[in-house]
C-alpha atoms as a PDB file:
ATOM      1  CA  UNK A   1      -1.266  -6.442 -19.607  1.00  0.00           C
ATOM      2  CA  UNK A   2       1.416  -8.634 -20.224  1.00  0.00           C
ATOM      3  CA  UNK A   3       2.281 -11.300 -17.646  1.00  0.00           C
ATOM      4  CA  UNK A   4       5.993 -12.734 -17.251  1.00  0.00           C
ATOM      5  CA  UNK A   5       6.931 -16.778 -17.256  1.00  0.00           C
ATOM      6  CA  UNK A   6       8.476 -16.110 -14.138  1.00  0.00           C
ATOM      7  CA  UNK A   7       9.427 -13.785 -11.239  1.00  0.00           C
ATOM      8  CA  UNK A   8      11.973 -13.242  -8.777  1.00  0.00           C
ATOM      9  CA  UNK A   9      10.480 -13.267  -4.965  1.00  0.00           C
ATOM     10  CA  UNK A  10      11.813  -9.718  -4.172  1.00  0.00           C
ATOM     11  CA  UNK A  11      10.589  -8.393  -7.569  1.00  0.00           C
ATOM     12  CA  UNK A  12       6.911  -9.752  -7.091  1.00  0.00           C
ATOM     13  CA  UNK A  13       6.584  -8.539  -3.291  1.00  0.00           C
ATOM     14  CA  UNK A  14       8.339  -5.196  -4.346  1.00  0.00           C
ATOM     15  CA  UNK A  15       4.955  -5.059  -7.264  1.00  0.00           C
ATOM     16  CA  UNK A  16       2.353  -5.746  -5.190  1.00  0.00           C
ATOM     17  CA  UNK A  17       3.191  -3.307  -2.538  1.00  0.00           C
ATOM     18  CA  UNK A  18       4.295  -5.243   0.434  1.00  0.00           C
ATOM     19  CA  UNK A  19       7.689  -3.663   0.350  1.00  0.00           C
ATOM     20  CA  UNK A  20       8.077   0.288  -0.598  1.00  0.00           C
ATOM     21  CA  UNK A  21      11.486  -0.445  -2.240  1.00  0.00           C
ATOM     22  CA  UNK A  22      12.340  -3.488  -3.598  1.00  0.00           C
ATOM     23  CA  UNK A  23      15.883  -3.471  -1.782  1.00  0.00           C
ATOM     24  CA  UNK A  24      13.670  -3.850   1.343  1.00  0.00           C
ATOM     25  CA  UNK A  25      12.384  -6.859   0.159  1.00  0.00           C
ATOM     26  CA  UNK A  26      15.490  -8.095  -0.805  1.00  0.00           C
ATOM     27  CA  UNK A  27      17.281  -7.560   2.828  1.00  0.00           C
ATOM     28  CA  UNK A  28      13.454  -9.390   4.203  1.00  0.00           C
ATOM     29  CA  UNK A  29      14.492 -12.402   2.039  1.00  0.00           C
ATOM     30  CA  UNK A  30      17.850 -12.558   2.966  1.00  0.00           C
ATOM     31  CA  UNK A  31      17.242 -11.693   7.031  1.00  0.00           C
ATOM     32  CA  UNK A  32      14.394 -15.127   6.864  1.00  0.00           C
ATOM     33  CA  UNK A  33      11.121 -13.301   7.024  1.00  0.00           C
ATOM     34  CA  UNK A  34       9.748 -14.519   3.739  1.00  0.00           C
ATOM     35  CA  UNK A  35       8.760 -18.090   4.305  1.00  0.00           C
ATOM     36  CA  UNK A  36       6.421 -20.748   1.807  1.00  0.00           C
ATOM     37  CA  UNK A  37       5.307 -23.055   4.593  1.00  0.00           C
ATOM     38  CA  UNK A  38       8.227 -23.986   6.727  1.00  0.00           C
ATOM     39  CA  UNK A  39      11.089 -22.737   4.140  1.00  0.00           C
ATOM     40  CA  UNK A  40      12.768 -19.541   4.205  1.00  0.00           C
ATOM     41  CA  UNK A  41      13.457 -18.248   0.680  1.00  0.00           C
ATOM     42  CA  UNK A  42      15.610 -16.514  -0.893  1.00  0.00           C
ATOM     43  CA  UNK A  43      15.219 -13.224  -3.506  1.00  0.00           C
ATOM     44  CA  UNK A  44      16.498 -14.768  -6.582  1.00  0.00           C
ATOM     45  CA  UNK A  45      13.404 -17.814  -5.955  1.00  0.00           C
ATOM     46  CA  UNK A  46      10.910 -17.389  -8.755  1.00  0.00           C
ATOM     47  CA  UNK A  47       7.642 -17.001  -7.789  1.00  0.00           C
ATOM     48  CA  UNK A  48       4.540 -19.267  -8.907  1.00  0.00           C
ATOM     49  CA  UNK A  49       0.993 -19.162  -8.995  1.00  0.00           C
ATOM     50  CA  UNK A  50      -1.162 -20.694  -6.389  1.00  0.00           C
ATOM     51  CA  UNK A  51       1.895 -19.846  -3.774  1.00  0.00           C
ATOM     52  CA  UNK A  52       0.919 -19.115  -0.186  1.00  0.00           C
ATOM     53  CA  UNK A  53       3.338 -16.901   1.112  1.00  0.00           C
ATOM     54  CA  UNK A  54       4.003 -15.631   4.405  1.00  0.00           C
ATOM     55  CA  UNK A  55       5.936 -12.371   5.111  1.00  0.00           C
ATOM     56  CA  UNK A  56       6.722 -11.189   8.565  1.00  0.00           C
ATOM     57  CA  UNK A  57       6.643  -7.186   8.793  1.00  0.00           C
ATOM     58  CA  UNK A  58       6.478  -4.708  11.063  1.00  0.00           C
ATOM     59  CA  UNK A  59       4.553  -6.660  14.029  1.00  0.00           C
ATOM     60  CA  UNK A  60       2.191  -8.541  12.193  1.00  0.00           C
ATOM     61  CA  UNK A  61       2.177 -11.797   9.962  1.00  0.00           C
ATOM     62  CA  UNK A  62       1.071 -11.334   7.039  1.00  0.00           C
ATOM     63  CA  UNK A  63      -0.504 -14.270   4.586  1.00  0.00           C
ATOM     64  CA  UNK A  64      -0.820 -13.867   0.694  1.00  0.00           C
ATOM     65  CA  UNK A  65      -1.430 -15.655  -1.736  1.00  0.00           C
ATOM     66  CA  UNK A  66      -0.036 -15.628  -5.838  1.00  0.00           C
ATOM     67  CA  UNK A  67      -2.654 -14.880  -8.300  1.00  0.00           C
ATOM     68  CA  UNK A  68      -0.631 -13.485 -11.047  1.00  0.00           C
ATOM     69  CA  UNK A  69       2.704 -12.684 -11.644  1.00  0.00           C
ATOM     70  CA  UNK A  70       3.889  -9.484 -12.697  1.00  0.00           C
ATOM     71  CA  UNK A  71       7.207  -7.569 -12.702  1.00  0.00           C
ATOM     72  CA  UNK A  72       6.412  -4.228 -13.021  1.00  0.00           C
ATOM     73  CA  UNK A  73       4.534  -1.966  -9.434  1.00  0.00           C
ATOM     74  CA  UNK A  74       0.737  -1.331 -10.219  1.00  0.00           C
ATOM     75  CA  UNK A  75      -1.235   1.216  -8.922  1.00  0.00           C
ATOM     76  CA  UNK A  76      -2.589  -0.459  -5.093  1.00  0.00           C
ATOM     77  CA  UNK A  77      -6.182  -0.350  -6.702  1.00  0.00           C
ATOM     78  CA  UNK A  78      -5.013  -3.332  -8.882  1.00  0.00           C
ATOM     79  CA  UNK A  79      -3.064  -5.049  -6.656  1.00  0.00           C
ATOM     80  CA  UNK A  80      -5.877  -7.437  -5.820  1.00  0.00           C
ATOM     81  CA  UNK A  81      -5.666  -8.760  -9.224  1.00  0.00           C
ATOM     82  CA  UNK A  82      -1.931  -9.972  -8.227  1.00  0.00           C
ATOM     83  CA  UNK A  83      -2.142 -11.060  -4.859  1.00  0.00           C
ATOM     84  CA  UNK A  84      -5.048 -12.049  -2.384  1.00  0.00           C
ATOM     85  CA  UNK A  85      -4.992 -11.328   0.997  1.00  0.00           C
ATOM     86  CA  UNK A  86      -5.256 -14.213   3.502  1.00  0.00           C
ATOM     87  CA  UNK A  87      -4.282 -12.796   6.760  1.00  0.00           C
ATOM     88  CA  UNK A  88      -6.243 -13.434   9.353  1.00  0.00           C
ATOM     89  CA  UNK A  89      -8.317 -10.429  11.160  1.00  0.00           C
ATOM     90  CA  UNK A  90      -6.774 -11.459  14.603  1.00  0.00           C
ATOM     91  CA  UNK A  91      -3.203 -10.364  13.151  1.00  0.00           C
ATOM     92  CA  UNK A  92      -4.606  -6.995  12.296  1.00  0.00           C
ATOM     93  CA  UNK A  93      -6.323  -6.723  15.684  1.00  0.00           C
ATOM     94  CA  UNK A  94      -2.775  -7.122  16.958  1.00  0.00           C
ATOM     95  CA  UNK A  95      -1.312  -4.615  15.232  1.00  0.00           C
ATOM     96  CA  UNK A  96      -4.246  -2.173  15.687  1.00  0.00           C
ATOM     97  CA  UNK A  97      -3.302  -3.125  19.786  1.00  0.00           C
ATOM     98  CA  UNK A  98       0.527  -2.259  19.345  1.00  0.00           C
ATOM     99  CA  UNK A  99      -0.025   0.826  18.179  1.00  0.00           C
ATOM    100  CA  UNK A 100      -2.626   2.073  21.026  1.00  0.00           C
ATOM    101  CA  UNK A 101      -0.839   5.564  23.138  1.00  0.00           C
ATOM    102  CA  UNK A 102       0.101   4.886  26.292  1.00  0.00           C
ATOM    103  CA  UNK A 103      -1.962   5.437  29.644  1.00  0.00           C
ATOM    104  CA  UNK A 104       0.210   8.925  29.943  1.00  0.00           C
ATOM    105  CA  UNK A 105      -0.884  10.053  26.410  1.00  0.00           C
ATOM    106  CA  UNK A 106      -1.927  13.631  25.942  1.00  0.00           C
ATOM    107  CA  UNK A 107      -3.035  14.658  22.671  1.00  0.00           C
ATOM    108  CA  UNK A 108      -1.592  17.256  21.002  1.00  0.00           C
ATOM    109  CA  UNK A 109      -2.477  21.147  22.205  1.00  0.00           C
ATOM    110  CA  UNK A 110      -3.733  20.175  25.499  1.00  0.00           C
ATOM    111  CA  UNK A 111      -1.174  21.445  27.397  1.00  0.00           C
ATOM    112  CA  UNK A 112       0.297  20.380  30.515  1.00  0.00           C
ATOM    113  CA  UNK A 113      -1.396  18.203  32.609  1.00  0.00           C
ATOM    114  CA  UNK A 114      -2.993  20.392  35.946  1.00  0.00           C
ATOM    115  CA  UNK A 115      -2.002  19.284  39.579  1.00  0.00           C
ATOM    116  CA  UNK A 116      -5.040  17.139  39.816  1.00  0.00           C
ATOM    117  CA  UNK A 117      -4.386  15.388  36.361  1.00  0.00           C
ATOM    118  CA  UNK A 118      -0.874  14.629  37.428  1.00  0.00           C
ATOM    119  CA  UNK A 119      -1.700  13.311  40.785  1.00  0.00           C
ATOM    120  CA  UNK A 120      -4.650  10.928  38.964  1.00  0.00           C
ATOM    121  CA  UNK A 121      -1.834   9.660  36.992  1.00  0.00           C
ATOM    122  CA  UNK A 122       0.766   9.239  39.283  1.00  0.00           C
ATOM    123  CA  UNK A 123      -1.516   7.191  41.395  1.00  0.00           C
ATOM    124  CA  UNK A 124      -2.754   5.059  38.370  1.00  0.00           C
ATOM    125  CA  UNK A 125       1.414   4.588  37.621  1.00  0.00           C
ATOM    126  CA  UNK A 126       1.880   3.307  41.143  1.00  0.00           C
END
């Protein structure tokens, strides 16, 4: 596989699959959520091994770091041989959190709640 002298940020995060589209990680550059310790970049910022990147998405943090540079999207199965993930477990734990249902959550096909059910959870809404 052929590997490129350089990069462009939105490009390389577009490859490895942290962005679906690459326009997405174009508008994440531009709106500050890509960040190489303290700096915000830019899209058109070529990308270098040994990089630590940080990219803020959906609720979580997430920490990677540049193995390889490449221009073109793999398949996820190689996308360890790009990037390497350094995000720590608590940020996943966070997400895992945010996306808990609710203490009125009924799963689908269980119908409406009976007269007893709703008066449990009324009381444990009070």
């Amino acid at each position: 596989m052929h590997s490129p002298e350089s990069v462009r940020l939105d490009k390389w995060l577009w490859a490895v699959r942290l962005y679906k589209t690459r326009s997405m990680a174009t508008e994440a550059c531009n709106a500050g959520k890509i960040h190489i310790g303290e700096q915000a970049l830019k899209p058109a910022r070529n990308v270098h091994v040994g990089e630590i990147i940080t990219v803020a998405c959906a609720d979580i943090k997430k920490t990677v770091k540049v193995l390889a540079l490449l221009d073109k999207r793999v398949g996820a199965k190689l996308v360890p041989q790009f990037s390497e993930d350094l995000t720590p477990a608590s940020e996943y734990e966070k997400q895992r959190l945010n996306n808990l249902p609710g203490p009125g959550f009924r799963p689908p096909g269980a119908g409406r709640p009976t007269k007893k059910e709703r008066r449990t959870l009324n009381e444990f809404l009070k």
